[in-house]
C-alpha atoms as a PDB file:
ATOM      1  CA  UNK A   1      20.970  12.254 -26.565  1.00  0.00           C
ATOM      2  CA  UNK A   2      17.729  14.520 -26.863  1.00  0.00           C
ATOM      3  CA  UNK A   3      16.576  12.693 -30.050  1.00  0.00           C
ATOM      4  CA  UNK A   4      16.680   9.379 -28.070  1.00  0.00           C
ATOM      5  CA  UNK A   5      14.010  10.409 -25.700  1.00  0.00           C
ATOM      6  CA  UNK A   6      10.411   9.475 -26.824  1.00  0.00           C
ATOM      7  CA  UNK A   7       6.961   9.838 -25.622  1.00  0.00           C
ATOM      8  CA  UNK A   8       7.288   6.491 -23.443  1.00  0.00           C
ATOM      9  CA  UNK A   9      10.139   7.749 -21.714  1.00  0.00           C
ATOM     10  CA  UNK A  10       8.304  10.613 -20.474  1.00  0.00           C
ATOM     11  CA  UNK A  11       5.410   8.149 -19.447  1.00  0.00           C
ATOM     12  CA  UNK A  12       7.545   6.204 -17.465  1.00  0.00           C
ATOM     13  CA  UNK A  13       9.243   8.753 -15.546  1.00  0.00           C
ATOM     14  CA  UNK A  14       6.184  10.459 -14.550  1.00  0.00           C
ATOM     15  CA  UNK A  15       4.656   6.859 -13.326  1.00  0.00           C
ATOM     16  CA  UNK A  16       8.503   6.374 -11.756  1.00  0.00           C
ATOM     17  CA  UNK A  17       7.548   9.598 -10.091  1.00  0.00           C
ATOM     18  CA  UNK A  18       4.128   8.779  -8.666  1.00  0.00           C
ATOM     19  CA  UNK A  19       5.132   5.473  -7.504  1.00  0.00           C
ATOM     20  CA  UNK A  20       7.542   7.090  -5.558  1.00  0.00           C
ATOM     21  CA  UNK A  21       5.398   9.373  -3.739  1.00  0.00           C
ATOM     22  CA  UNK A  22       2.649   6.723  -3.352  1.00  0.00           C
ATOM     23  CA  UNK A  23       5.405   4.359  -1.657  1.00  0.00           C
ATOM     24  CA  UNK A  24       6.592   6.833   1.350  1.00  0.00           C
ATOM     25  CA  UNK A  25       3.076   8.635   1.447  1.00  0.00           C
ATOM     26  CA  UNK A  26       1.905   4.476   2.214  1.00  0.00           C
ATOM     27  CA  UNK A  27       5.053   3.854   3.979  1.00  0.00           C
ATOM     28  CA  UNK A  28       4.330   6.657   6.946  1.00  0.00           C
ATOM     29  CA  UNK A  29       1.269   5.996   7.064  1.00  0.00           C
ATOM     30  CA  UNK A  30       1.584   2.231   7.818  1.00  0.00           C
ATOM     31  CA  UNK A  31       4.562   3.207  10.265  1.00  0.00           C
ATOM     32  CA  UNK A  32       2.594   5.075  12.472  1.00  0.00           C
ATOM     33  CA  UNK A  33      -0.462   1.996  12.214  1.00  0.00           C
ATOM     34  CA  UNK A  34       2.579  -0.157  13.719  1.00  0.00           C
ATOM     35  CA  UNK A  35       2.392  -0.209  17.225  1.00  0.00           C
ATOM     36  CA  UNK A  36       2.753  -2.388  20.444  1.00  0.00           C
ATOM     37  CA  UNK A  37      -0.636  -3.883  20.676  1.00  0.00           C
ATOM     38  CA  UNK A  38      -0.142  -5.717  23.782  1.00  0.00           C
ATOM     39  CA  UNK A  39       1.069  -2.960  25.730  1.00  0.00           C
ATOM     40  CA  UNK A  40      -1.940  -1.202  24.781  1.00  0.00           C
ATOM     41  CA  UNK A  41      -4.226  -3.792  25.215  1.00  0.00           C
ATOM     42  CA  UNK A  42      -3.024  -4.287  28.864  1.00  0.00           C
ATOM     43  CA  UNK A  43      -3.084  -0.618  29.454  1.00  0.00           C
ATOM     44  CA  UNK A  44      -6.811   0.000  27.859  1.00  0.00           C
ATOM     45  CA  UNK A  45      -8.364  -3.740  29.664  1.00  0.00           C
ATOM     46  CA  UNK A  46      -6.890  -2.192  32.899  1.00  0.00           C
ATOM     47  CA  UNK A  47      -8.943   1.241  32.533  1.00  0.00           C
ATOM     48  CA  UNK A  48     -12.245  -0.659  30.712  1.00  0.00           C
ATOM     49  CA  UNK A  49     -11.553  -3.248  34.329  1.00  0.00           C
ATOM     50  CA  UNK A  50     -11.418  -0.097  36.842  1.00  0.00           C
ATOM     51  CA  UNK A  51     -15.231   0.639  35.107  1.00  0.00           C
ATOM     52  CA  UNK A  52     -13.827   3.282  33.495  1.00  0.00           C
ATOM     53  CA  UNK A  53     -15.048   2.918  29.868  1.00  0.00           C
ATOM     54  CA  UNK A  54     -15.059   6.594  29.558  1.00  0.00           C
ATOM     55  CA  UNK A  55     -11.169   6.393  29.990  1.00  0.00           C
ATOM     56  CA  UNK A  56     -10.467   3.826  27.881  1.00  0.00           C
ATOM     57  CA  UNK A  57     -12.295   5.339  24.910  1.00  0.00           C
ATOM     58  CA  UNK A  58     -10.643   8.357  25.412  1.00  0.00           C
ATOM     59  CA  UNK A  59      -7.147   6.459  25.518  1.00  0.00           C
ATOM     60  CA  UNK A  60      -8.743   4.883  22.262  1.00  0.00           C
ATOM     61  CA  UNK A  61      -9.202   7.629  20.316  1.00  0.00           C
ATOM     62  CA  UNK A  62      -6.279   9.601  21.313  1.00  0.00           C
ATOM     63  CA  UNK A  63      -3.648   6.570  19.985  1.00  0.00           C
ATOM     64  CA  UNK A  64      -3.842   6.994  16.261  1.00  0.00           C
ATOM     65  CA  UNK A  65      -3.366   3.474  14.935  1.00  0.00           C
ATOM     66  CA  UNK A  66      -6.169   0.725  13.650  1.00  0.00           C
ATOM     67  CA  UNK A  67      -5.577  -1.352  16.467  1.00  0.00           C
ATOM     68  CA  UNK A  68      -7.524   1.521  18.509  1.00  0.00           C
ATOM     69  CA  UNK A  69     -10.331   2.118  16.562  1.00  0.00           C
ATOM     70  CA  UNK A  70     -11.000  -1.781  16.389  1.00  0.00           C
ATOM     71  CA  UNK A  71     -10.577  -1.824  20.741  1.00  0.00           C
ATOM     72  CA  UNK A  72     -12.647   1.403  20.637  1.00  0.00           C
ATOM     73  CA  UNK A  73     -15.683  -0.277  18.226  1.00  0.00           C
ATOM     74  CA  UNK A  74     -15.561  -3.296  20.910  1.00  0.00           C
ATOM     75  CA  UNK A  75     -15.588  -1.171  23.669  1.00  0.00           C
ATOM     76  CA  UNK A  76     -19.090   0.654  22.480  1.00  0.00           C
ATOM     77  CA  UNK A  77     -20.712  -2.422  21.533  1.00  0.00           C
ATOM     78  CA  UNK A  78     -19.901  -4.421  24.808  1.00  0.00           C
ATOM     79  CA  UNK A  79     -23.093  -4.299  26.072  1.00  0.00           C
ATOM     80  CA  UNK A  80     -24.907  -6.135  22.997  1.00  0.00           C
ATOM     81  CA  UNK A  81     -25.277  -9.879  22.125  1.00  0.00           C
ATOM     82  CA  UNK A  82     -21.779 -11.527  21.669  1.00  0.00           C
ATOM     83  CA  UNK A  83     -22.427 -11.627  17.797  1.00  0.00           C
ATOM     84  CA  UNK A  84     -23.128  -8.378  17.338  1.00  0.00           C
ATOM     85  CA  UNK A  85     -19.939  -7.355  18.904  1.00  0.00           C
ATOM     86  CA  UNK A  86     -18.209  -9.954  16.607  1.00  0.00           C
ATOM     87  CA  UNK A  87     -19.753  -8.459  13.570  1.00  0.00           C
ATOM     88  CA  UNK A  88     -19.013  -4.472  14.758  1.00  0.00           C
ATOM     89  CA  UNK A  89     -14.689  -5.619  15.228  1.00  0.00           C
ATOM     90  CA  UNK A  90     -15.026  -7.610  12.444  1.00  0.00           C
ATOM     91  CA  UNK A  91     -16.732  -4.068  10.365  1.00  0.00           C
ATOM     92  CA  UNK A  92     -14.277  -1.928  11.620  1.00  0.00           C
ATOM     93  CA  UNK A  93     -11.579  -4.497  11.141  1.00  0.00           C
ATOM     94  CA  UNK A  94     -11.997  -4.676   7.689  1.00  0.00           C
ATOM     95  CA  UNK A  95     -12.614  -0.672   7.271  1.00  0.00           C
ATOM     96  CA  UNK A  96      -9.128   0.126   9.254  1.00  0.00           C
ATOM     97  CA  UNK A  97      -7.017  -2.720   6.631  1.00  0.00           C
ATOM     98  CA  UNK A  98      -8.998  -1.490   3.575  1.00  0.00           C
ATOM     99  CA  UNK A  99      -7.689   2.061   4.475  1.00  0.00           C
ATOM    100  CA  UNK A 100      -4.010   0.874   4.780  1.00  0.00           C
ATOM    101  CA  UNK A 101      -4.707  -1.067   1.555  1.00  0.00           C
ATOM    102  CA  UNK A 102      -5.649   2.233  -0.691  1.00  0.00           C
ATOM    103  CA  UNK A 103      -3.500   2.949  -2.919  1.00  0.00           C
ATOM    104  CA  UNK A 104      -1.609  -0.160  -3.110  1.00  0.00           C
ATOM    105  CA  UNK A 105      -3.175  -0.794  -6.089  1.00  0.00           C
ATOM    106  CA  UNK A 106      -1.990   1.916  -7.693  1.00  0.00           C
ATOM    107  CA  UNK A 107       1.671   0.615  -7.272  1.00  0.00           C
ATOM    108  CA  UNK A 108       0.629  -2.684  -8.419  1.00  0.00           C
ATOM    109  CA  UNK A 109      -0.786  -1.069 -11.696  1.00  0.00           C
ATOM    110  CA  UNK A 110       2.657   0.684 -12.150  1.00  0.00           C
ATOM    111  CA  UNK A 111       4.483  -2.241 -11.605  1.00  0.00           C
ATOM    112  CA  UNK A 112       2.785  -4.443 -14.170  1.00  0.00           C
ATOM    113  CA  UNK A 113       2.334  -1.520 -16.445  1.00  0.00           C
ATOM    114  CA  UNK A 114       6.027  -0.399 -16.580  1.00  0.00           C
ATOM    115  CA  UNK A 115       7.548  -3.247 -18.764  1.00  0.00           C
ATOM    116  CA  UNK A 116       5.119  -3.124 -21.251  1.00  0.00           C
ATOM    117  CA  UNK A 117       5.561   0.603 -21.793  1.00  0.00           C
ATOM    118  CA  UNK A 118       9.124   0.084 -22.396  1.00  0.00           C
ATOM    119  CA  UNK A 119       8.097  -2.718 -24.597  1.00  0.00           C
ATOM    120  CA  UNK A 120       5.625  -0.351 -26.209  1.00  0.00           C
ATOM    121  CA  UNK A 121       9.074   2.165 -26.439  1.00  0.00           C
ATOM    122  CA  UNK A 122      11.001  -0.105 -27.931  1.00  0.00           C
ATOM    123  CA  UNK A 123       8.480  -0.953 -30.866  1.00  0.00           C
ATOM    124  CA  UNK A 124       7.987   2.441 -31.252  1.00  0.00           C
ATOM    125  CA  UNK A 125      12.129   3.200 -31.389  1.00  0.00           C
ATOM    126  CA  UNK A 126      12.542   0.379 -33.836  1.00  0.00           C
ATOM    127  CA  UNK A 127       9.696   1.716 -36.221  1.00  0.00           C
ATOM    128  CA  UNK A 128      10.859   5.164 -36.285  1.00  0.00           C
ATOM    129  CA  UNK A 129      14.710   2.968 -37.057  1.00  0.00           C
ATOM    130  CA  UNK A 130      13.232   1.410 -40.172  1.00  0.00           C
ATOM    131  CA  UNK A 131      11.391   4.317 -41.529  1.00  0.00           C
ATOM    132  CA  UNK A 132      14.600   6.091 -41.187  1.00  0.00           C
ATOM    133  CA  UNK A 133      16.256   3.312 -43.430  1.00  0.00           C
ATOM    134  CA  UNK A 134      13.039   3.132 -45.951  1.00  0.00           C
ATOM    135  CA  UNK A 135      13.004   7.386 -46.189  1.00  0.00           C
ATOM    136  CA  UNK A 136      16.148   7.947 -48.237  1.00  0.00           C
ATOM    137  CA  UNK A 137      18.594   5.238 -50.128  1.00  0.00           C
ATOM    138  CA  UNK A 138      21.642   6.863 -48.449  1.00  0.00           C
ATOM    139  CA  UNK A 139      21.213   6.803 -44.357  1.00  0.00           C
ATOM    140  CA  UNK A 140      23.276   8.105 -41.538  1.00  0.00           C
ATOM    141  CA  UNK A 141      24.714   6.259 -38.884  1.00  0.00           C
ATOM    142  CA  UNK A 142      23.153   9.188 -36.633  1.00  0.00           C
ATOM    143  CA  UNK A 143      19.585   8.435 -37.968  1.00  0.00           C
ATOM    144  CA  UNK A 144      20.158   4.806 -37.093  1.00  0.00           C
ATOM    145  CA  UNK A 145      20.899   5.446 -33.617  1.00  0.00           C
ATOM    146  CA  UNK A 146      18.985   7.794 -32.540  1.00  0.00           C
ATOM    147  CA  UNK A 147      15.463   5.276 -33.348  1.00  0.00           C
ATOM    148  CA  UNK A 148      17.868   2.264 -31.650  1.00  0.00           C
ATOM    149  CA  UNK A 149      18.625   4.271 -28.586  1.00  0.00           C
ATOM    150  CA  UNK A 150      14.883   5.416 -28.054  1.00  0.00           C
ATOM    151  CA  UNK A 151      13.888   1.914 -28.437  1.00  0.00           C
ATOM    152  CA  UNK A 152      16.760   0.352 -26.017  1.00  0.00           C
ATOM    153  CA  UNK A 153      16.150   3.557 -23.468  1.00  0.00           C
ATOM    154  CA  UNK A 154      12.425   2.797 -23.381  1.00  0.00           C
ATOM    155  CA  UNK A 155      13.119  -0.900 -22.732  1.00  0.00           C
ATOM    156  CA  UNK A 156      15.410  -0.042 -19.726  1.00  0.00           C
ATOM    157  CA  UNK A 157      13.756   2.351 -18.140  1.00  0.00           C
ATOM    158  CA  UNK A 158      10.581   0.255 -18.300  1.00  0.00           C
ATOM    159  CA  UNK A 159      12.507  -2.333 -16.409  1.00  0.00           C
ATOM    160  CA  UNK A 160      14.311  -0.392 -14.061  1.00  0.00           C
ATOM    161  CA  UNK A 161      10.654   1.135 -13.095  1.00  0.00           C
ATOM    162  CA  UNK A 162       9.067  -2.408 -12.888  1.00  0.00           C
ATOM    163  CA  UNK A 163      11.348  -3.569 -10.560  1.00  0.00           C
ATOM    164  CA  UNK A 164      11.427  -0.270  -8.610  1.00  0.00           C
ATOM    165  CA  UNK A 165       7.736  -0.895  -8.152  1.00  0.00           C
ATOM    166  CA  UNK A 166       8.374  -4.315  -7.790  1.00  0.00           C
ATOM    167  CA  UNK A 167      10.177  -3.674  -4.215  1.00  0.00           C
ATOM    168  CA  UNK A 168       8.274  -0.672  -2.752  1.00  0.00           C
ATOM    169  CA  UNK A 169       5.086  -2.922  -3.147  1.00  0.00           C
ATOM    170  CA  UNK A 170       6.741  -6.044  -1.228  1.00  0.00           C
ATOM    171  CA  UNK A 171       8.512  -3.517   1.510  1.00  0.00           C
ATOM    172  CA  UNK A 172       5.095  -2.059   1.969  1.00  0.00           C
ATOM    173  CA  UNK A 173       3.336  -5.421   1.935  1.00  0.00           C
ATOM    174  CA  UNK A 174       4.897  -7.103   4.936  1.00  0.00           C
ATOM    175  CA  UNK A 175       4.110  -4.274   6.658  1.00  0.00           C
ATOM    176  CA  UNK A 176       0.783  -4.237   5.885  1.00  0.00           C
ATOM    177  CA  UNK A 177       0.270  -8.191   6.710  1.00  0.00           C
ATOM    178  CA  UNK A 178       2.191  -7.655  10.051  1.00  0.00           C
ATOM    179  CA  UNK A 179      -0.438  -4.956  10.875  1.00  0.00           C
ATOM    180  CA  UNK A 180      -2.711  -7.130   9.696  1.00  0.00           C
ATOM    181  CA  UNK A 181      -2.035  -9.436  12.168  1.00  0.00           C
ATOM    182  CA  UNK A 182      -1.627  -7.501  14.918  1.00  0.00           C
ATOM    183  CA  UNK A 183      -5.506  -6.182  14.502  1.00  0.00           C
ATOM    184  CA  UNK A 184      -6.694  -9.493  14.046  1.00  0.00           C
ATOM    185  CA  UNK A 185      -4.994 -10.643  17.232  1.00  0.00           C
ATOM    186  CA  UNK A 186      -5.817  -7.726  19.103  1.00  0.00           C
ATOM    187  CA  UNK A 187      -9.916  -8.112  18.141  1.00  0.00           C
ATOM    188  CA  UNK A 188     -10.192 -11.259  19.224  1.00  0.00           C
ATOM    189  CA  UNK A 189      -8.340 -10.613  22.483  1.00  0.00           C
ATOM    190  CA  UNK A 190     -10.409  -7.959  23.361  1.00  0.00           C
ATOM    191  CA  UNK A 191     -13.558  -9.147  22.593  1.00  0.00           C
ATOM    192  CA  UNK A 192     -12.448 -12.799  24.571  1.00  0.00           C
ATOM    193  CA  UNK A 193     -11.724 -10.086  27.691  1.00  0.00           C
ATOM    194  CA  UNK A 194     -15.276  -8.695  26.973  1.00  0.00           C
ATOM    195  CA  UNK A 195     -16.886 -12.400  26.817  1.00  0.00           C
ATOM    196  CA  UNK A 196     -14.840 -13.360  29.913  1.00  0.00           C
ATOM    197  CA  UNK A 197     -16.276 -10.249  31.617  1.00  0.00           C
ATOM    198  CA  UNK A 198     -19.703 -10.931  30.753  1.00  0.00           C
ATOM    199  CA  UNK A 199     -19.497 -14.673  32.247  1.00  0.00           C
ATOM    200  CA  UNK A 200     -17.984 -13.231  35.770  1.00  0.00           C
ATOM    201  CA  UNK A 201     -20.819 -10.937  36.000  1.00  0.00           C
ATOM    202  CA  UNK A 202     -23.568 -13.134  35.654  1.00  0.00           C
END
């Protein structure tokens, strides 16, 4: 079945390959974003409460997820205006999701690119078909199939990568949003506990 393995096919299974490794390098990575933000929260609000803001930093940086580094940026900028600290959880906010983000696109490029290889493939198989049949007035059966088989191959594989793709990305989407979320829900929280805060001292 060697002659029914074109260029395309080779294409596809190294983009098969790197979508793969993309997927679980994201997938990890978004796993260990994914914690219980309200536990923290309670635990970090009780330190930053005590006056310990030292503490709580250092309870900040030591939890490795974006929800920390956003509670970390409002903890530093507590002492400002309360737009300013809006605009610093909103900065890092935005920096922590567009790191989770990378790379997604690169799926979504695979995904959309896949079918259209194999449809590239498939031209290409059915060409290489009819030259066959125009080359010599008696043809083979063999030289017949082997152009067919290229084509159909390429058009499979392209769709079996495509939807492959097609899953990963979703799987690794909802786990972005949820993250999502839970920053968003965590920032303002925090910096409603730093506004309260402000109003009880004065």
């Amino acid at each position: 079945m060697t002659p029914a393995i074109g260029p395309v096919f080779w294409i596809l299974t190294v983009l098969a390959a790197v979508a793969v490794i993309t997927y679980f390098e994201r997938l990890i990575d978004l796993r260990r974003a994914q914690i219980d933000y309200q536990d923290f929260l309670k635990g970090v609000v009780n330190v930053l409460d005590a006056g310990n803001a030292d503490e709580a930093l250092a309870i900040c940086d030591d939890t490795p997820a974006p929800v920390a580094q956003v509670v970390a940026t409002a903890i530093r900028h507590r002492g400002g205006s309360a737009r300013l600290l809006r605009e610093a959880v909103d900065s890092q906010g935005r920096a922590e999701i567009g790191r989770l983000d990378r790379r997604l696109a690169a799926l979504a490029i695979i995904g959309q690119a896949a079918p259209l290889l194999g449809l590239l493939g498939t031209v290409i198989g059915f060409i290489k078909t009819v030259n066959a049949a125009n080359a010599q007035p008696l043809v083979s059966r063999a030289d017949l199939l082997n152009g067919s088989m290229e084509a159909l191959v390429s058009a499979a594989l392209g769709l079996a990568v495509a939807i492959l793709v097609a899953v990963m990305y979703g799987s690794l989407r909802v786990r972005l949003d949820r993250t999502v979320v839970d920053l968003e829900a965590a920032a303002s929280q925090i910096v409603g506990h730093i506004a309260e805060q402000k109003e009880k001292a004065k």
